[in-house]
N, C-alpha and C. Protein backbone atom coordinates (compact mmCIF):
# COMPACT_ATOMS: atom_id res chain seq x y z
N UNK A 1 -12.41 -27.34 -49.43
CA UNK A 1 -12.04 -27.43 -48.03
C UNK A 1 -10.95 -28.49 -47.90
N UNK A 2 -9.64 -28.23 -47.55
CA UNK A 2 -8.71 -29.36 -47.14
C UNK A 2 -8.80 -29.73 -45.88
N UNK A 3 -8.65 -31.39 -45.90
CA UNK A 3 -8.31 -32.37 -44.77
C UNK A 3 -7.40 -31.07 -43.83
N UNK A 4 -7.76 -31.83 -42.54
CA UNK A 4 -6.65 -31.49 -41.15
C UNK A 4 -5.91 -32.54 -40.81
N UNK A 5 -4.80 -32.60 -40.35
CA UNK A 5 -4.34 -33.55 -40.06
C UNK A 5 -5.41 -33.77 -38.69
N UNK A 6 -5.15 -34.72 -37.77
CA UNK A 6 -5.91 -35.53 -36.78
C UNK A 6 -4.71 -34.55 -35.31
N UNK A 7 -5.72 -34.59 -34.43
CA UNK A 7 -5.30 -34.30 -32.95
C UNK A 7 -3.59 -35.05 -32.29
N UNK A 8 -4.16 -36.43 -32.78
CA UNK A 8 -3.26 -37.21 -32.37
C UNK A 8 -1.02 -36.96 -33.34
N UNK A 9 -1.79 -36.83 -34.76
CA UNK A 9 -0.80 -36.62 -35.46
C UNK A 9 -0.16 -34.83 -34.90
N UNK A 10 -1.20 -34.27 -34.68
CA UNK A 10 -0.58 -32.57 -34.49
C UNK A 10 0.33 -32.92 -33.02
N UNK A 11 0.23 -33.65 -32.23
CA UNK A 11 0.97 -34.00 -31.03
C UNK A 11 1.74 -34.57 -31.42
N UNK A 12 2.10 -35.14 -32.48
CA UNK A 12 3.04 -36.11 -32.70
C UNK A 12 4.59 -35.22 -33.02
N UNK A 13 4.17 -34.38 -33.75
CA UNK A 13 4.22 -33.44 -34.90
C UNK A 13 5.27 -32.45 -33.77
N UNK A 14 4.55 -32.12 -32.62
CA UNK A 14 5.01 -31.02 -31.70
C UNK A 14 5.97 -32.14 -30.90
N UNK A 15 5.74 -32.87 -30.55
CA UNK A 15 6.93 -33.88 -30.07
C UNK A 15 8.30 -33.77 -30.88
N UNK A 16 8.05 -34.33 -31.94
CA UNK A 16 9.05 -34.65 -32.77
C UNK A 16 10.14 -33.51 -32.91
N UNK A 17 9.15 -32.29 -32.93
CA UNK A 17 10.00 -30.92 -33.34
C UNK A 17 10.20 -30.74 -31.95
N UNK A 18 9.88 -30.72 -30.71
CA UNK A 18 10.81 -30.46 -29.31
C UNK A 18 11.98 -31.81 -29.24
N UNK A 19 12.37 -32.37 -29.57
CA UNK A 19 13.14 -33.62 -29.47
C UNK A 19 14.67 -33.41 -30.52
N UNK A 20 15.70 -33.77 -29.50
CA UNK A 20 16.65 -33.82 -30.62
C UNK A 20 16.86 -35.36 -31.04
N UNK A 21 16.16 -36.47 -31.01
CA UNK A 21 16.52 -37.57 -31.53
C UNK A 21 15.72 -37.88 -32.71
N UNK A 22 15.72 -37.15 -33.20
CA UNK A 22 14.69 -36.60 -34.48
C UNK A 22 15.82 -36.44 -36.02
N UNK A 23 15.82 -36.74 -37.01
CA UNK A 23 16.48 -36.14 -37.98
C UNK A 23 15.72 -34.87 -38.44
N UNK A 24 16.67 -34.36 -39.05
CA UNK A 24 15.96 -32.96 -39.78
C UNK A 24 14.63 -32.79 -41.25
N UNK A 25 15.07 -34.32 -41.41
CA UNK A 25 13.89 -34.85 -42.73
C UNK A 25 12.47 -34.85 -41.44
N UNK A 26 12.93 -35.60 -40.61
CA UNK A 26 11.07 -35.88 -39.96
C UNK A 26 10.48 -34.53 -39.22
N UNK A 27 11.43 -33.60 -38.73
CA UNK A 27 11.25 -32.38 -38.54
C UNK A 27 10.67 -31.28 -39.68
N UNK A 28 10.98 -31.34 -40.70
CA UNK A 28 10.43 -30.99 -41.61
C UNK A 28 8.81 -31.26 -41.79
N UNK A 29 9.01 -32.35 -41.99
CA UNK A 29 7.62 -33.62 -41.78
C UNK A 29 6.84 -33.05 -40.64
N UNK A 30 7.30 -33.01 -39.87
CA UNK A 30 6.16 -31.78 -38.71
C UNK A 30 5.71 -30.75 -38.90
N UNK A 31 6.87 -30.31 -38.95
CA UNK A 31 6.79 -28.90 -39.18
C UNK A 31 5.41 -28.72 -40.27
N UNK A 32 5.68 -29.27 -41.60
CA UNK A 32 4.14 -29.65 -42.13
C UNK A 32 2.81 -29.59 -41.66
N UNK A 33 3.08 -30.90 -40.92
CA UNK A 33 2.31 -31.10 -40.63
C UNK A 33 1.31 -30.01 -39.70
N UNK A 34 2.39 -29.45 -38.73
CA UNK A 34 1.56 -28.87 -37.72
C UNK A 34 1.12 -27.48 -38.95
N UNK A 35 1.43 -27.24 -39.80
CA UNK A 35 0.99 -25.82 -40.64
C UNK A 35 -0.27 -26.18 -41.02
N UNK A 36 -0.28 -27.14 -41.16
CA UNK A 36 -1.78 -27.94 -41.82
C UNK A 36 -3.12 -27.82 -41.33
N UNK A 37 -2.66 -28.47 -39.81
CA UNK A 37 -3.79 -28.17 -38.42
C UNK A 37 -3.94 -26.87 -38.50
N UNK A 38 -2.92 -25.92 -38.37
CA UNK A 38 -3.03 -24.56 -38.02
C UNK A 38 -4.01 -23.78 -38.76
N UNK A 39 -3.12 -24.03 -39.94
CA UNK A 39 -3.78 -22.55 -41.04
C UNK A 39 -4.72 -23.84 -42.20
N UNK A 40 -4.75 -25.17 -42.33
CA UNK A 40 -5.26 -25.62 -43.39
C UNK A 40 -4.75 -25.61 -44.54
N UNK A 41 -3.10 -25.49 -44.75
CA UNK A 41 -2.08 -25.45 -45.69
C UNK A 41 -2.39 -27.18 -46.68
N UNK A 42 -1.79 -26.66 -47.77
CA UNK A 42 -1.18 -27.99 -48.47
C UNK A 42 0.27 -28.27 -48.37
N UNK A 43 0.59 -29.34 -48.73
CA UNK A 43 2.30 -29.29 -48.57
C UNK A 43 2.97 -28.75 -49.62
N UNK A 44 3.34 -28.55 -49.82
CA UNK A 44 4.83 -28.61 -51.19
C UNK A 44 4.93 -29.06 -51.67
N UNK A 45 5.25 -29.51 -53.14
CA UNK A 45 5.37 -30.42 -53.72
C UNK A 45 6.94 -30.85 -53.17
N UNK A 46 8.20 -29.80 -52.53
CA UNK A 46 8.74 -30.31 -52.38
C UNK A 46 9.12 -31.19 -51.41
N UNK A 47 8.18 -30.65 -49.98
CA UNK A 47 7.70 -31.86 -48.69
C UNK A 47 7.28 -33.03 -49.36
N UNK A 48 6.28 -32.89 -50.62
CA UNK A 48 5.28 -34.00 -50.81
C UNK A 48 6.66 -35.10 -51.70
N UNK A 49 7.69 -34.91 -52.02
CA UNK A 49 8.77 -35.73 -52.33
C UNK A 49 9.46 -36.26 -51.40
N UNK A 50 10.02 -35.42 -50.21
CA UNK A 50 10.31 -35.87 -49.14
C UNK A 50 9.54 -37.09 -48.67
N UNK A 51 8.46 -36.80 -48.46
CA UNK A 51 7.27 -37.95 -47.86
C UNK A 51 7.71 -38.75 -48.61
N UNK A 52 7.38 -38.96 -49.76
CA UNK A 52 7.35 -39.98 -50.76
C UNK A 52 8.80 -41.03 -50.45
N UNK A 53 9.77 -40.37 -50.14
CA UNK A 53 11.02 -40.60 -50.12
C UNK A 53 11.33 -41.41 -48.59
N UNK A 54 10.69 -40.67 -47.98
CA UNK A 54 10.56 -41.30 -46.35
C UNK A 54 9.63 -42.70 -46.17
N UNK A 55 8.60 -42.76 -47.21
CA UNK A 55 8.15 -43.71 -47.48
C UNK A 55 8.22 -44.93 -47.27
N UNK A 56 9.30 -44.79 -48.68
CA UNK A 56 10.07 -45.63 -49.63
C UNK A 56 11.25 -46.89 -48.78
N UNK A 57 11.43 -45.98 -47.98
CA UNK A 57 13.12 -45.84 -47.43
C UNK A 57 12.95 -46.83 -46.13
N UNK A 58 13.05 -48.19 -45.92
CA UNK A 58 12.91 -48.96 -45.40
C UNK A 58 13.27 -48.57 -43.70
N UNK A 59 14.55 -47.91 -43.83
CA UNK A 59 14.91 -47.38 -42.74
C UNK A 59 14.19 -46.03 -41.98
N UNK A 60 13.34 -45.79 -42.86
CA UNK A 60 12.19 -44.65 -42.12
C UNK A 60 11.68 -45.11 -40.70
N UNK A 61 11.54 -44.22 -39.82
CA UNK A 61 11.07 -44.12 -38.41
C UNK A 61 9.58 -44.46 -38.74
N UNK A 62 8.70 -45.24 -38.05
CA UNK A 62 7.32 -45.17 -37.68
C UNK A 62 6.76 -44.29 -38.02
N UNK A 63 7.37 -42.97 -36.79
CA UNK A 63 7.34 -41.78 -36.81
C UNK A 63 7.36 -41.11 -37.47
N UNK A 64 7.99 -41.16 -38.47
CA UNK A 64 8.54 -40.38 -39.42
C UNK A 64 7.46 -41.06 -40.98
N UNK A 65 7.15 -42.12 -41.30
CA UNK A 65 6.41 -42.79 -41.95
C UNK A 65 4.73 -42.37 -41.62
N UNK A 66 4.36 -41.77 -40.02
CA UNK A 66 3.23 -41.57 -39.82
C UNK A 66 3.38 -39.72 -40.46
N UNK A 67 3.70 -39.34 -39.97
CA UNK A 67 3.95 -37.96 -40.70
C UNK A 67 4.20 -37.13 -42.13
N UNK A 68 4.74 -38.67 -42.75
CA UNK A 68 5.02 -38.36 -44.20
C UNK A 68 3.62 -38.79 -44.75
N UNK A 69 2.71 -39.92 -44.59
CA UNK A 69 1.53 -40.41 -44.97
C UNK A 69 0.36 -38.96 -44.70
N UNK A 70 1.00 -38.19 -43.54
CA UNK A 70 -0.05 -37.08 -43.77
C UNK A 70 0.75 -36.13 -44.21
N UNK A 71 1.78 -35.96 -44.48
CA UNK A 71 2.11 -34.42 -45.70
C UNK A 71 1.22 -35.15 -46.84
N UNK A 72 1.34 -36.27 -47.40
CA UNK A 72 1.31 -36.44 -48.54
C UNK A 72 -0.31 -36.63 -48.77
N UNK A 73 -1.38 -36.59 -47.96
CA UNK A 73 -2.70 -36.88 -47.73
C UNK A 73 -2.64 -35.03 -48.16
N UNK A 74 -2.09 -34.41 -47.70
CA UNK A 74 -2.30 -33.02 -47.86
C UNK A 74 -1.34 -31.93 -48.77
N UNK A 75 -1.07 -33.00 -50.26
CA UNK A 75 0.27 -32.45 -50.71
C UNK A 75 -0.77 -31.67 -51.91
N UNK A 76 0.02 -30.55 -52.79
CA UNK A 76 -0.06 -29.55 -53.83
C UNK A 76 -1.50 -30.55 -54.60
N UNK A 77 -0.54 -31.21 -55.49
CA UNK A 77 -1.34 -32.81 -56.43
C UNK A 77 -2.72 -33.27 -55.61
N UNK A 78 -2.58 -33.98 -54.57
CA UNK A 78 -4.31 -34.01 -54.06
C UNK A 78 -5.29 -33.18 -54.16
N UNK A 79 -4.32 -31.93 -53.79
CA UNK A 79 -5.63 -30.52 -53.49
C UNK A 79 -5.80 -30.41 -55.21
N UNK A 80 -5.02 -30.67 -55.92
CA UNK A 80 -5.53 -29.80 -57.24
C UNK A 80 -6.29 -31.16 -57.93
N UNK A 81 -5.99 -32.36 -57.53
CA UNK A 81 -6.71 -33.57 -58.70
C UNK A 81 -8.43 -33.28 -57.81
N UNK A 82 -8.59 -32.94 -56.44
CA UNK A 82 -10.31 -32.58 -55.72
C UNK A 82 -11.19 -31.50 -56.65
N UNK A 83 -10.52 -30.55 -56.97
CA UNK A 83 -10.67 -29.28 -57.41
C UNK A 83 -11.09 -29.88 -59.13
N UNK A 84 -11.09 -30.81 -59.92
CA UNK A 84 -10.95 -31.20 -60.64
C UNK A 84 -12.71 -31.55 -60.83
């Protein structure tokens, strides 16, 4: 059974993607995210780099840092090291 992201993050998620003061990396990052809530998806390994990358990146949004912490709570690698 995979994690959901949280109520609060799926709003976040739908914000971000109605907004144009958004880059297209944290839009992505939603976009994720909200697939997650929906259907119970994992990410990508290639979202789950993104995250990683958004992380990293001092200049990352809050926003964008809260969204990447849950692709990556719900990336390819987690679901398969549970399954283990």
């Amino acid at each position: 059974m995979s994690k959901n992201s949280s109520d609060d993050l799926a709003t976040l998620a739908s914000e971000v993607l109605n907004s144009d003061k958004y880059s297209e990396e944290t839009k992505s990052l939603a976009g994720s995210v909200l697939s997650q809530v929906k259907n119970g998806k994992v990410s990508s390994s290639d979202l789950a780099t993104l995250a990683s990358e958004v992380l990293r990146n001092k200049n990352s949004s809050e926003t964008a840092k809260k969204l990447a912490g849950s692709v990556l709570s719900q990336s390819e690698k987690d679901s398969e090291e549970k399954k283990k």
